[in-house]
C-alpha atoms as a PDB file:
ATOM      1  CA  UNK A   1       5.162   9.342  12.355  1.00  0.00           C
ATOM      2  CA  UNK A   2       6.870   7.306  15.006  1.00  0.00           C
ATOM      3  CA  UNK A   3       9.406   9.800  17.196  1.00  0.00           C
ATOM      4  CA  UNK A   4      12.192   7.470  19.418  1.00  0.00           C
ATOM      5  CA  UNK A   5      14.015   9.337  21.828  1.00  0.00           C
ATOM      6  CA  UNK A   6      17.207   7.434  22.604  1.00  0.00           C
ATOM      7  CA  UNK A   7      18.744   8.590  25.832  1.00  0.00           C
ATOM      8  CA  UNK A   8      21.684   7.827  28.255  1.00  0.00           C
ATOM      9  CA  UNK A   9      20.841   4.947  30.922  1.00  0.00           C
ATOM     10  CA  UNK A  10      19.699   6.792  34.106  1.00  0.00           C
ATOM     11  CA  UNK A  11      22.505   8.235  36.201  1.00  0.00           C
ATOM     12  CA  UNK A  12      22.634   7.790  40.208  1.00  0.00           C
ATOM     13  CA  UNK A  13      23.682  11.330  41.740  1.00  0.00           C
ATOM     14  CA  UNK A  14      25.454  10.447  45.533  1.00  0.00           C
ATOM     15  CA  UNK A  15      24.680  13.975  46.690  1.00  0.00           C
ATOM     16  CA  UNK A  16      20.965  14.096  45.997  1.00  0.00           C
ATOM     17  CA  UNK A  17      20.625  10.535  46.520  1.00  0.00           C
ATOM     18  CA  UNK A  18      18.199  11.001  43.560  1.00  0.00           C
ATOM     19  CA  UNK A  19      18.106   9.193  39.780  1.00  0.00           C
ATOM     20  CA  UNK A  20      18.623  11.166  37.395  1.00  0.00           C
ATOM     21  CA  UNK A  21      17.058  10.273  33.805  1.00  0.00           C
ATOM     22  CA  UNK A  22      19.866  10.210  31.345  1.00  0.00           C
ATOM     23  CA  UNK A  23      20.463  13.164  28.353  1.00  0.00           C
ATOM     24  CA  UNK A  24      19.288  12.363  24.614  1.00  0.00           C
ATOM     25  CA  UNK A  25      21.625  10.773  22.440  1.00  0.00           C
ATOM     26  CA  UNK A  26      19.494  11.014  19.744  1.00  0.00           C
ATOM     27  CA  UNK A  27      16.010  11.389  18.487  1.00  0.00           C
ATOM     28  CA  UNK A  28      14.804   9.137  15.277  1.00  0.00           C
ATOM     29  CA  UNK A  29      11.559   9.308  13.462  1.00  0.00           C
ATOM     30  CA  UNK A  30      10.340   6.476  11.490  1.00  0.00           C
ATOM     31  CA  UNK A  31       7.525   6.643   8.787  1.00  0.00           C
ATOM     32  CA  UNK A  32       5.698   3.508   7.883  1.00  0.00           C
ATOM     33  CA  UNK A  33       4.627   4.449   3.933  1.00  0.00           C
ATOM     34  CA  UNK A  34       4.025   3.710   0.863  1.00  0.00           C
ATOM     35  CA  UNK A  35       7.286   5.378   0.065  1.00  0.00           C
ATOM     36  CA  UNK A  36       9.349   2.656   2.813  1.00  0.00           C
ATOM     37  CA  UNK A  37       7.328   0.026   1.476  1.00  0.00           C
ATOM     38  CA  UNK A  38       8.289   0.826  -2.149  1.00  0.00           C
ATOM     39  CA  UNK A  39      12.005   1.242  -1.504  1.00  0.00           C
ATOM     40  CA  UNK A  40      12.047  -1.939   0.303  1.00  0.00           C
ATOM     41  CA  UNK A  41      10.545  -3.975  -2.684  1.00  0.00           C
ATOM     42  CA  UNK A  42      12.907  -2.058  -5.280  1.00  0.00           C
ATOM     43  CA  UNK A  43      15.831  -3.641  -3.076  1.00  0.00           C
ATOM     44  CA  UNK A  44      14.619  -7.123  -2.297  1.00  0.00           C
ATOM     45  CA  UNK A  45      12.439  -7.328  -5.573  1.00  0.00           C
ATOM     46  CA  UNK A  46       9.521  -9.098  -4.066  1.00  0.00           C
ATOM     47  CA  UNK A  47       5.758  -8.127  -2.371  1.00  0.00           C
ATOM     48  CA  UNK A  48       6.320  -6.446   0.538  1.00  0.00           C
ATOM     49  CA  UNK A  49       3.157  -7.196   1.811  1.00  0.00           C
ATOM     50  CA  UNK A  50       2.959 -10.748   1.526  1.00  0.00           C
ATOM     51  CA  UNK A  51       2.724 -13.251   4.069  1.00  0.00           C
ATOM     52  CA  UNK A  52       6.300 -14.836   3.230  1.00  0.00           C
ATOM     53  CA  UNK A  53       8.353 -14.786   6.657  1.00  0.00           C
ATOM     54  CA  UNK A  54      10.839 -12.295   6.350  1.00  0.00           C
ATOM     55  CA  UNK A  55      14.642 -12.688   7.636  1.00  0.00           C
ATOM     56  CA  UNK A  56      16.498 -10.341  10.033  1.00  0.00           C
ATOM     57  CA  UNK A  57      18.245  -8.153   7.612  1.00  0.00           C
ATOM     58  CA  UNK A  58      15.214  -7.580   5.510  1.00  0.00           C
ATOM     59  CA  UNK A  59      13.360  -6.349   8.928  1.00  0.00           C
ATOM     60  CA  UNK A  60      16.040  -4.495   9.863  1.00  0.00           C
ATOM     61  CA  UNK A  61      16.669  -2.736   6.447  1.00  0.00           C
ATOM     62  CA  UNK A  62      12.435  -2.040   6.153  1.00  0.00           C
ATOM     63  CA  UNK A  63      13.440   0.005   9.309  1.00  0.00           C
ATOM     64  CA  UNK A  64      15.865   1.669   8.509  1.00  0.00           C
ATOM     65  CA  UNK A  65      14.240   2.635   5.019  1.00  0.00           C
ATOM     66  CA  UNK A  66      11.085   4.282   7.473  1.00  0.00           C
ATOM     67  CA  UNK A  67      13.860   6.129   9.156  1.00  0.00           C
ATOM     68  CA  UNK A  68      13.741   9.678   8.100  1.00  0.00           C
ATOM     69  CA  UNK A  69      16.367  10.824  10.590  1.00  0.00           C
ATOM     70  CA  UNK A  70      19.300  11.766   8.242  1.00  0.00           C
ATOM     71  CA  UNK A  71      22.664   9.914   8.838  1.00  0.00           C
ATOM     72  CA  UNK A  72      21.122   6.591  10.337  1.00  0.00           C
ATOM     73  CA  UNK A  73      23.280   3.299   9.262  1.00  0.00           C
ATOM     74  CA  UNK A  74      21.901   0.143   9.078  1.00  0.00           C
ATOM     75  CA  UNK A  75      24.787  -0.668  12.186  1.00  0.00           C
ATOM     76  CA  UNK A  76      22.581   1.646  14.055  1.00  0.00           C
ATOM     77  CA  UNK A  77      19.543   0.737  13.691  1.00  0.00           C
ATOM     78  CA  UNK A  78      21.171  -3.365  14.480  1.00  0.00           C
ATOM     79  CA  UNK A  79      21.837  -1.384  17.536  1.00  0.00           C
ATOM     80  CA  UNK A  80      18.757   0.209  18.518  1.00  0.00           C
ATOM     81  CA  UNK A  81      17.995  -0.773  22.466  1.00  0.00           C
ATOM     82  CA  UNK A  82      15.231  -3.875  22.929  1.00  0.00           C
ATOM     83  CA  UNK A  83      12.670  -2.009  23.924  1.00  0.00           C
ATOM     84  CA  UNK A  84      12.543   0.128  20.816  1.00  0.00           C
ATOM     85  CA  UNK A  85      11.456  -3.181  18.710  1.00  0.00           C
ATOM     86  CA  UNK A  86       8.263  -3.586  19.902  1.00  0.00           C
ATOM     87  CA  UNK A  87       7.262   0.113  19.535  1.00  0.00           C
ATOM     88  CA  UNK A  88       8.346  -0.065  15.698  1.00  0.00           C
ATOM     89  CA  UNK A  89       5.783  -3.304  15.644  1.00  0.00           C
ATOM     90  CA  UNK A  90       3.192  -1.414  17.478  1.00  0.00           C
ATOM     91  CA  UNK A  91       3.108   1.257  15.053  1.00  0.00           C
ATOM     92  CA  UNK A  92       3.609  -0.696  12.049  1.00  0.00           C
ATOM     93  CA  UNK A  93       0.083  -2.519  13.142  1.00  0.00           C
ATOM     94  CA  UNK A  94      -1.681   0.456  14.387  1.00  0.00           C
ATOM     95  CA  UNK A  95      -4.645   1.360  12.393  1.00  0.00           C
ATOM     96  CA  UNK A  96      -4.053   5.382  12.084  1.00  0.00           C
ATOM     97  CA  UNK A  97      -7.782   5.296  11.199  1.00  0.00           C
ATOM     98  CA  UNK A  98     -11.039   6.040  13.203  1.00  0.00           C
ATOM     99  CA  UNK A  99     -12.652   4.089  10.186  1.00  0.00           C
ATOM    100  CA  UNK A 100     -13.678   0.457  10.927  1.00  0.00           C
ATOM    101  CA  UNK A 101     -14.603  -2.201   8.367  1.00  0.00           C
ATOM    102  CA  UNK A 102     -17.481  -5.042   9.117  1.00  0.00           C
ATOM    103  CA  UNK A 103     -15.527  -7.942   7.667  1.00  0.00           C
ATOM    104  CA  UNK A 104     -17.987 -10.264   6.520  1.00  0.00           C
ATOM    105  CA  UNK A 105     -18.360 -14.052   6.757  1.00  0.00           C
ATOM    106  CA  UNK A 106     -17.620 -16.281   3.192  1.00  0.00           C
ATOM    107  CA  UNK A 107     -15.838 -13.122   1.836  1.00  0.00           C
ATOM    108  CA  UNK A 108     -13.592 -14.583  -1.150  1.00  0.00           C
ATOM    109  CA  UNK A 109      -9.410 -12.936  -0.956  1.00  0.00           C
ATOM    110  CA  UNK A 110      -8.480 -11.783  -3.954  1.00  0.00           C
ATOM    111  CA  UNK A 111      -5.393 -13.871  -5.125  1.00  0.00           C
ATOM    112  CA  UNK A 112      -4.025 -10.886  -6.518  1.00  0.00           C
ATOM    113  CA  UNK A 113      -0.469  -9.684  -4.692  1.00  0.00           C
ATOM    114  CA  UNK A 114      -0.792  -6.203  -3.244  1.00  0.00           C
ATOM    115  CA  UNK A 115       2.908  -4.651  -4.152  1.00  0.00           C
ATOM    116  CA  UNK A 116       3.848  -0.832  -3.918  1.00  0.00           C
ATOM    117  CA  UNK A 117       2.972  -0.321  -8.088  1.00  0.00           C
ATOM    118  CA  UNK A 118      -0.695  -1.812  -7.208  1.00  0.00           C
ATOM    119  CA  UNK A 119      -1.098   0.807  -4.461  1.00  0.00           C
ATOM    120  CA  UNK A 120      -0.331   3.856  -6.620  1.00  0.00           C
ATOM    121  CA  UNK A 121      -2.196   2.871  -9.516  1.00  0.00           C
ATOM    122  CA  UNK A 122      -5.589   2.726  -6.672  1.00  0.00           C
ATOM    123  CA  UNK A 123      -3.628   6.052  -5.685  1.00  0.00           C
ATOM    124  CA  UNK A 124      -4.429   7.355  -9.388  1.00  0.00           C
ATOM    125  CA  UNK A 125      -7.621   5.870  -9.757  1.00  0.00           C
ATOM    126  CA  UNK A 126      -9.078   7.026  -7.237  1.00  0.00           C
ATOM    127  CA  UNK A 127      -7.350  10.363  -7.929  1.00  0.00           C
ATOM    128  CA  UNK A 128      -5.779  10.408  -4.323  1.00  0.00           C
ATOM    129  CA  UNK A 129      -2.994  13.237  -3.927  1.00  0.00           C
ATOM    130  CA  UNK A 130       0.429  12.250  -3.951  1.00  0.00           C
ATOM    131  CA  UNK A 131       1.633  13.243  -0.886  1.00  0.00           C
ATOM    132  CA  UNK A 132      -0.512  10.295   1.047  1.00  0.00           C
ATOM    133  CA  UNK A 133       2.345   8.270  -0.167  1.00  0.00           C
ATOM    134  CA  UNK A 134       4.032   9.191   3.193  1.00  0.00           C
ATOM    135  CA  UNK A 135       1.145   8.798   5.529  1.00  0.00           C
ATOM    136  CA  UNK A 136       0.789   5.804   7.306  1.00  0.00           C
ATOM    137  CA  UNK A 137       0.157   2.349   5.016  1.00  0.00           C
ATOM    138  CA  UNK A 138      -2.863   1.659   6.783  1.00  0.00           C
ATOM    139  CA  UNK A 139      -4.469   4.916   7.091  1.00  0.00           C
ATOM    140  CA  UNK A 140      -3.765   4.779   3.102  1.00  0.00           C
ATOM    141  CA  UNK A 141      -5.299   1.440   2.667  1.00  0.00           C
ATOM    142  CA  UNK A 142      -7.969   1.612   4.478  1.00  0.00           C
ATOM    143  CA  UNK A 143      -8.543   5.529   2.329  1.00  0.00           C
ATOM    144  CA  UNK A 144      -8.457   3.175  -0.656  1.00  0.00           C
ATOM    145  CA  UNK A 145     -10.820   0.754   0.748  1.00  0.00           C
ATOM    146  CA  UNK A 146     -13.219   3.726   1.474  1.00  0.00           C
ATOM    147  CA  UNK A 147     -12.881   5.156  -2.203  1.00  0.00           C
ATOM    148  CA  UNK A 148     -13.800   1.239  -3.100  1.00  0.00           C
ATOM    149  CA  UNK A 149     -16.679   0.665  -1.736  1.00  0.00           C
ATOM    150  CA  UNK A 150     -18.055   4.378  -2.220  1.00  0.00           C
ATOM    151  CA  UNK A 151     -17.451   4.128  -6.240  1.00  0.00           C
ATOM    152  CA  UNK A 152     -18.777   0.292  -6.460  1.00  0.00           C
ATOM    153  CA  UNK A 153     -22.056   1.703  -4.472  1.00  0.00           C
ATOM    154  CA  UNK A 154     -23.430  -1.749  -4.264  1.00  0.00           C
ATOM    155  CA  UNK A 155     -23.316  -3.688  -0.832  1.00  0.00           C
ATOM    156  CA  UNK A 156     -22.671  -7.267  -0.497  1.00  0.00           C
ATOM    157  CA  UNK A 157     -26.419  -9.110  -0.940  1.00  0.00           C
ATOM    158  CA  UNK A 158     -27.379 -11.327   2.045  1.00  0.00           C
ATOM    159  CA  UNK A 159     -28.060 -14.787   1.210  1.00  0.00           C
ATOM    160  CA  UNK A 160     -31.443 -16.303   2.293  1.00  0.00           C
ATOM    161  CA  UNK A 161     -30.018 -18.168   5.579  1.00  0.00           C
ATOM    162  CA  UNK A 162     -28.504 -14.560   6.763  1.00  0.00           C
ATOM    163  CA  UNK A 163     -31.454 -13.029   5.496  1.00  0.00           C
ATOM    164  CA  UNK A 164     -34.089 -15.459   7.092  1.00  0.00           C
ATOM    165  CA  UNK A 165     -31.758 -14.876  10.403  1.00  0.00           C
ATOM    166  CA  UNK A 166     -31.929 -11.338  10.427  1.00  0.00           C
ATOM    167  CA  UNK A 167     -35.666 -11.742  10.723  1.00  0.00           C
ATOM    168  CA  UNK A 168     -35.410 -13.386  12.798  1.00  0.00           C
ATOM    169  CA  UNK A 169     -33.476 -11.426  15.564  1.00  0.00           C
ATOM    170  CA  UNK A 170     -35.601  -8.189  14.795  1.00  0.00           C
ATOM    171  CA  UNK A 171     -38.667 -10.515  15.157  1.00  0.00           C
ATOM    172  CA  UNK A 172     -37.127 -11.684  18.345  1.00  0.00           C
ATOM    173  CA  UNK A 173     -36.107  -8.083  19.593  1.00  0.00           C
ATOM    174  CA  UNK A 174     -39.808  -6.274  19.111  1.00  0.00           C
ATOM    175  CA  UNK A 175     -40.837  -9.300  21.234  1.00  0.00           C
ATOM    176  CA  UNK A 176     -38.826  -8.308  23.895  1.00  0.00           C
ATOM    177  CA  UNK A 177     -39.578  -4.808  23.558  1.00  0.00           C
ATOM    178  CA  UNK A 178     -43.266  -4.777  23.223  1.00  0.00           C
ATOM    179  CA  UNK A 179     -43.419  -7.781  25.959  1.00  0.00           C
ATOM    180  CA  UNK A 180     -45.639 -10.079  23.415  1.00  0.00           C
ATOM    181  CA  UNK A 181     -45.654 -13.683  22.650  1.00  0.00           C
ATOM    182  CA  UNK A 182     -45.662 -13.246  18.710  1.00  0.00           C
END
């Protein structure tokens, strides 16, 4: 969860001859979910996730759907200060995942559009609980990807030229080791 404390522009005091950071107007918290994700496609009626450029007032109304802060408008979150942009973007990218994935070379894309039903059908599949729903998307995808790869049990098969290469480079690293010529 993303926590944005909105405060008063700093304040010089005359007496002190000191700046004093201004009070907290208010503190919002912003959840990037399968839930957000889901309400947004029920409104606009279209993949979320797709690579389709997406116009102001949809950007601004994904936000404001991750807002969990109760009595938020859509005015207010037009008027959110600049800087609070690119720490919504920063977060929405964020991995939320120690897990790292080896993406490999001449790996086909599935042509199949990843929308909010998709993701909790793999949610029930893979008999993940509900309340991951509100975790963070990626953290949730990349749980998904996990529960993938662990039921399919089979790793991708190198083809000759990788496998011929590999062979290469361990031949080429006991050389160095050992200090031999072949």
């Amino acid at each position: 969860m993303l926590v944005i404390e909105i405060k008063n522009d700093e304040i010089f005091d005359q007496e002190t001859q000191q700046f004093i950071e201004g009070e907290t107007l208010r503190t919002l918290e912003f959840e990037h979910s399968l839930a957000s994700l889901s309400k947004w496609e029920s409104k606009y009626e279209r993949p979320f996730l797709s690579r389709r450029e997406m116009t102001n007032e949809e950007v601004y109304d994904y936000i404001l759907m991750m807002c969990k802060t109760p009595g938020v408008s859509g005015e207010d979150i037009k008027s959110l200060p600049a800087w609070v942009m690119p720490k919504i973007n920063e977060y929405i990218e964020s991995d939320q995942t120690a897990t790292k994935f080896a993406e490999l070379p001449n790996r086909r894309v599935s042509g199949e559009q990843v929308t909010a039903e998709l993701i909790y059908y793999w949610m029930v599949a893979f008999r993940i609980p509900w309340e991951a729903q509100h975790w963070h998307l990626n953290r949730l995808l990349a749980l998904i990807r996990v529960c993938n790869s662990k039921q399919n049990g089979k790793q991708r098969k190198m083809s000759n030229h990788e496998l011929s290469q590999r062979y290469r480079d361990l031949n080429a690293e006991r050389k160095a080791k050992y200090g031999t010529s072949g």
